[in-house]
Each structure stands twice: as structure tokens, then as C-alpha cells.
Protein backbone atom coordinates (compact mmCIF):
# COMPACT_ATOMS: atom_id res chain seq x y z
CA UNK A 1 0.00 0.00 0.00
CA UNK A 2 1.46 3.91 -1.24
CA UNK A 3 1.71 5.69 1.88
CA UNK A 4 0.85 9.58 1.57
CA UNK A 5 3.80 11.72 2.02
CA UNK A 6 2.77 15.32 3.89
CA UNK A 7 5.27 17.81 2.16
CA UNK A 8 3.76 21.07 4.13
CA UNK A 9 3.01 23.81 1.43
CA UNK A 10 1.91 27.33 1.79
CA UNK A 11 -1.44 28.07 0.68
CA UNK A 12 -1.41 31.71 1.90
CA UNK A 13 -0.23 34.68 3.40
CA UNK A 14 -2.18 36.25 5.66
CA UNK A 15 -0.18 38.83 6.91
CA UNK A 16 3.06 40.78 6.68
CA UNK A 17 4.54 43.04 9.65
CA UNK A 18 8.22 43.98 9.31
CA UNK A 19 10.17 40.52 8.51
CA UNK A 20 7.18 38.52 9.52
CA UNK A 21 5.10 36.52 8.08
CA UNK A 22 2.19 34.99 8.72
CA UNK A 23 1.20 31.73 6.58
CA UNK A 24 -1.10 28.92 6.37
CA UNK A 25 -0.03 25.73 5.74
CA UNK A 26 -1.93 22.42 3.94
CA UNK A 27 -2.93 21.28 7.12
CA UNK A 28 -4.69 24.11 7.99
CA UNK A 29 -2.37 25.45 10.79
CA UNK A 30 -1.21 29.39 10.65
CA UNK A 31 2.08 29.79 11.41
CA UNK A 32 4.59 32.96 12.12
CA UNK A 33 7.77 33.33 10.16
CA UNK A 34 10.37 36.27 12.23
CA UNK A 35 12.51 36.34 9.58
CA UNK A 36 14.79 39.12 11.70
CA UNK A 37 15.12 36.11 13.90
CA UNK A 38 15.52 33.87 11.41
CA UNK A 39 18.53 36.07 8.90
CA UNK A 40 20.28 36.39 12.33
CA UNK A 41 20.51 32.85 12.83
CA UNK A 42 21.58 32.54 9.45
CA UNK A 43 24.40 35.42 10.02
CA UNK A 44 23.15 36.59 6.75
CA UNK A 45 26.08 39.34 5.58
CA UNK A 46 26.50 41.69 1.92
CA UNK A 47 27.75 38.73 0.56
CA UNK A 48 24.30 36.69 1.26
CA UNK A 49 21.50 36.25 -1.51
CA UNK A 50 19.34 37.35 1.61
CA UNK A 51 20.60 40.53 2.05
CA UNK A 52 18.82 42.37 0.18
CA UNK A 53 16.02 41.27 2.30
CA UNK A 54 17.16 43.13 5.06
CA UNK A 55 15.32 46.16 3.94
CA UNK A 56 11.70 45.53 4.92
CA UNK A 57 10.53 47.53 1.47
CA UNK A 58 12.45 44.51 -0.80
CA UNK A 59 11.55 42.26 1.84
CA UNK A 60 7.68 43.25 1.51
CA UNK A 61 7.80 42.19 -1.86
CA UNK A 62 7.50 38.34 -1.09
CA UNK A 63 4.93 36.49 -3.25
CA UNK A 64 3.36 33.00 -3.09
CA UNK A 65 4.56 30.94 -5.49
CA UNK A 66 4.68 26.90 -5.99
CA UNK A 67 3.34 26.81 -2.76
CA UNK A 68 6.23 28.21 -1.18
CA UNK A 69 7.70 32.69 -0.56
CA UNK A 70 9.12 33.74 -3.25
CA UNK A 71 10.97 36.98 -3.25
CA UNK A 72 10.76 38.24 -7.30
CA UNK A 73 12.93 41.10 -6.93
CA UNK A 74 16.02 39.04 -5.70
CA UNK A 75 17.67 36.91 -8.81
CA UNK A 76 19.80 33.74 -8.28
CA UNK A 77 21.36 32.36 -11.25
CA UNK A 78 21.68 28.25 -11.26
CA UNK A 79 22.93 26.38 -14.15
CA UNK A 80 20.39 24.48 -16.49
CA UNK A 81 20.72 21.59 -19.41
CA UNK A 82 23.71 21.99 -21.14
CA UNK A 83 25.11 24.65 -19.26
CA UNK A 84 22.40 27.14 -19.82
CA UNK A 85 22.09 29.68 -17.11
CA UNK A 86 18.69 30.52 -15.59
CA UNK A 87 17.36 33.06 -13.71
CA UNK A 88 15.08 31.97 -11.06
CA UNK A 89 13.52 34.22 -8.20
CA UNK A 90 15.16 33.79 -4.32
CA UNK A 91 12.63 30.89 -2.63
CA UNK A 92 13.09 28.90 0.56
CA UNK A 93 11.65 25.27 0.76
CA UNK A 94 7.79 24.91 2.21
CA UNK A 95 9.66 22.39 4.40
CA UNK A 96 12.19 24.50 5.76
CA UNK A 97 10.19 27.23 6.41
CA UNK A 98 7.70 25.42 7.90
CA UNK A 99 10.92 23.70 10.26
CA UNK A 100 11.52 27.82 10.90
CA UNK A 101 7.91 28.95 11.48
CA UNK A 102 6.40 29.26 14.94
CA UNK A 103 3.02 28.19 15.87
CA UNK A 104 0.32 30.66 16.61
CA UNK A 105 -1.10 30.52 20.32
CA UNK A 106 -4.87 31.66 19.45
CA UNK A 107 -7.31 30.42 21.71
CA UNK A 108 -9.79 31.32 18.94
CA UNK A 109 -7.89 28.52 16.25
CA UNK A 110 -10.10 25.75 17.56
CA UNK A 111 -13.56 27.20 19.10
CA UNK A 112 -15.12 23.78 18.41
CA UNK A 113 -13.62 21.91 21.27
CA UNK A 114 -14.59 24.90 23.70
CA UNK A 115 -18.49 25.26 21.70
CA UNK A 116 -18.80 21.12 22.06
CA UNK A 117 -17.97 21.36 25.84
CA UNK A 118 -19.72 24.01 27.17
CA UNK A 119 -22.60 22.62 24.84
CA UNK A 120 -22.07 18.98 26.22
CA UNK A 121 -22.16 20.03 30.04
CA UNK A 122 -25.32 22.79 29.59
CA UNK A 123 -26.99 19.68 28.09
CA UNK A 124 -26.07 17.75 31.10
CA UNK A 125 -24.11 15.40 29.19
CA UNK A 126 -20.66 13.41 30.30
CA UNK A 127 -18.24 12.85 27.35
CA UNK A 128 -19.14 9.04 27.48
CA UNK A 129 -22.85 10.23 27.13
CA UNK A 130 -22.15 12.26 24.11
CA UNK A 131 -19.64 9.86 22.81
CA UNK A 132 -22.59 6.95 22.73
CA UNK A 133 -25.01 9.31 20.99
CA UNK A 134 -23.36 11.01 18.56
CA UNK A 135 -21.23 7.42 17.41
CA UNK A 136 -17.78 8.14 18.50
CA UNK A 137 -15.94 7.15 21.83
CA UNK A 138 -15.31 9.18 24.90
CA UNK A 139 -11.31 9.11 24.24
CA UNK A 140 -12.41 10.89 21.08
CA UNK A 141 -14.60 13.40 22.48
CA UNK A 142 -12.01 14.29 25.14
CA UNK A 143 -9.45 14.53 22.27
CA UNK A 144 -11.69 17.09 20.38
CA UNK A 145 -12.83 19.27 23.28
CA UNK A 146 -8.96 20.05 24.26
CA UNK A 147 -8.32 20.66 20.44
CA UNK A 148 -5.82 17.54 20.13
CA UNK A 149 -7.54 16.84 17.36
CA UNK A 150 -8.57 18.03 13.87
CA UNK A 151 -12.62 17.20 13.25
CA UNK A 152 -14.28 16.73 9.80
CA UNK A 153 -17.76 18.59 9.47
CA UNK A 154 -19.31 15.60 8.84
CA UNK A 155 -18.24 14.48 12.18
CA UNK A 156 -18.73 17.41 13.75
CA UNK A 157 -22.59 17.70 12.50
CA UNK A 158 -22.63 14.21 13.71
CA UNK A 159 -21.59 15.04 17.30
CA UNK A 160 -24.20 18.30 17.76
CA UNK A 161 -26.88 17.23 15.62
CA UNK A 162 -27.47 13.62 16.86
CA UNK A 163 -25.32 14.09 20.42
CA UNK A 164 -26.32 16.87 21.30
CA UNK A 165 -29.60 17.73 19.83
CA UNK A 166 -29.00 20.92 18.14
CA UNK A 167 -28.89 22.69 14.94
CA UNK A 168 -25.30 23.01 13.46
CA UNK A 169 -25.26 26.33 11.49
CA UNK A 170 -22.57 27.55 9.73
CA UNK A 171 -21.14 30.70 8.43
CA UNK A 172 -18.26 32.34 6.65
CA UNK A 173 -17.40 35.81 6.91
């Protein structure tokens, strides 16, 4: 059997402020790159491809690109077939970066766990309780209420519509 490989990717950046970055990755997390932490640990000097990054202006100019940052403005030349140069923009791996990132501490990340709690105990519920009406297992429910978990909606429809008796409604804004 082909076992999946997880490469993380970047699907976005959310935010830029200075030399950080904020980016979510394939699995959903958001993640904070301090890239003035990060060019110090790398000791990067005038001789660096990164230098130019030191200025926040060139370093604003970052763009998403194969799933990875990709800094346009900063050339690296690599040799091609038969000797060929090309000229390719300055990127760092998905893998490293992701290896460099820090998580986000945002209590707000995973408001289902809290919502399926405080709905579980106002509904005078134990986990076991909810666990045996809504199909899953206590371990399970005690996983997802302290957001050690990731939940699919179908799941998660599963555990307040049939557990717990409610509506699920959902909205984007």
C-alpha cells in the first residue's frame, strides 16, 4: 500500500509586519515566520542572496509561489541543461520554512472543542454520554474538546446534531 507523504506547502499569506510573516499551511495550521530572527541565525552578511532582504521595502515584496515565498525582486542564477544559465527568483523550501515557522497561540484557532464542551455540560451530558449518541468514543470526544484533534464537518454535525440535539449552522465571513 502507497503511503501519503505530507510535504507542508503554503497556501497563503495572511499577513506581513516587518520581517514577519504569517502563513497557512496544507494542514490548515497558521504559522509565524520572524525572519529578523531567522537572517540572524543565518548570520546573513553583503555577501548573502538574503541581504537584500534586510530592507523591509524589498523584503515586503514576497509572493506566493509553488506553494512556497518567493521573493521576485532578488535573482539567483543556477545552471540548467547543457550549461544554460537561468534566472530563477530567491525561494526557501515549504519544508524548511515550515521547520523555521512558529506556531500561533490563538485560543480562537479551535472554538469547536470549547463550543462542544460548554454545549455537552449545559446539556447535562458526560463525554461518554455524548460519545454513545453522537457514534464516536469518549477518548475521542475528550481529544476534540482540548483541540488535540482536527474534526471533519461531517463528524462534527454528527456530534451536535445527533449528540447533542442541536442545529449546526454555519457561516463564513
Amino acid at each position: 500500500m502507497r503511503q501519503k507523504i505530507k510535504i507542508p506547502r503554503i497556501v497563503k499569506i495572511e499577513k506581513i509586519s516587518g520581517h514577519q510573516i504569517q502563513c497557512m499551511f496544507n494542514n490548515g495550521e497558521s504559522r509565524i515566520l520572524d525572519f529578523g530572527k531567522i537572517f540572524k541565525q543565518w548570520k546573513v552578511t553583503k555577501n548573502d542572496f538574503e541581504y537584500p532582504l534586510l530592507d523591509e521595502k524589498e523584503f515586503e515584496k514576497v509572493e506566493l509561489r509553488n506553494y512556497t515565498l518567493s521573493w521576485p525582486n532578488i535573482e539567483i542564477k543556477v545552471s540548467g541543461e547543457n550549461d544554460k544559465d537561468l534566472i530563477l527568483p530567491y525561494e526557501i523550501g515549504a519544508d524548511i520554512l515550515y521547520q523555521l515557522s512558529e506556531e500561533i497561540n490563538d485560543p480562537s484557532k479551535y472554538r469547536y472543542g470549547r463550543l462542544i464542551r460548554n454545549a455537552r455540560i449545559k446539556a447535562g451530558l458526560t463525554q461518554e454520554q455524548l460519545a454513545k449518541k453522537s457514534g464516536t468514543t469518549r477518548f475521542y470526544i475528550s481529544r476534540i474538546e482540548n483541540d488535540k484533534t482536527d474534526l471533519e464537518m461531517s463528524t462534527f454535525r454528527k456530534i451536535v446534531e445527533a449528540g447533542l440535539g442541536k442545529k449546526l449552522k454555519l457561516t463564513i465571513e
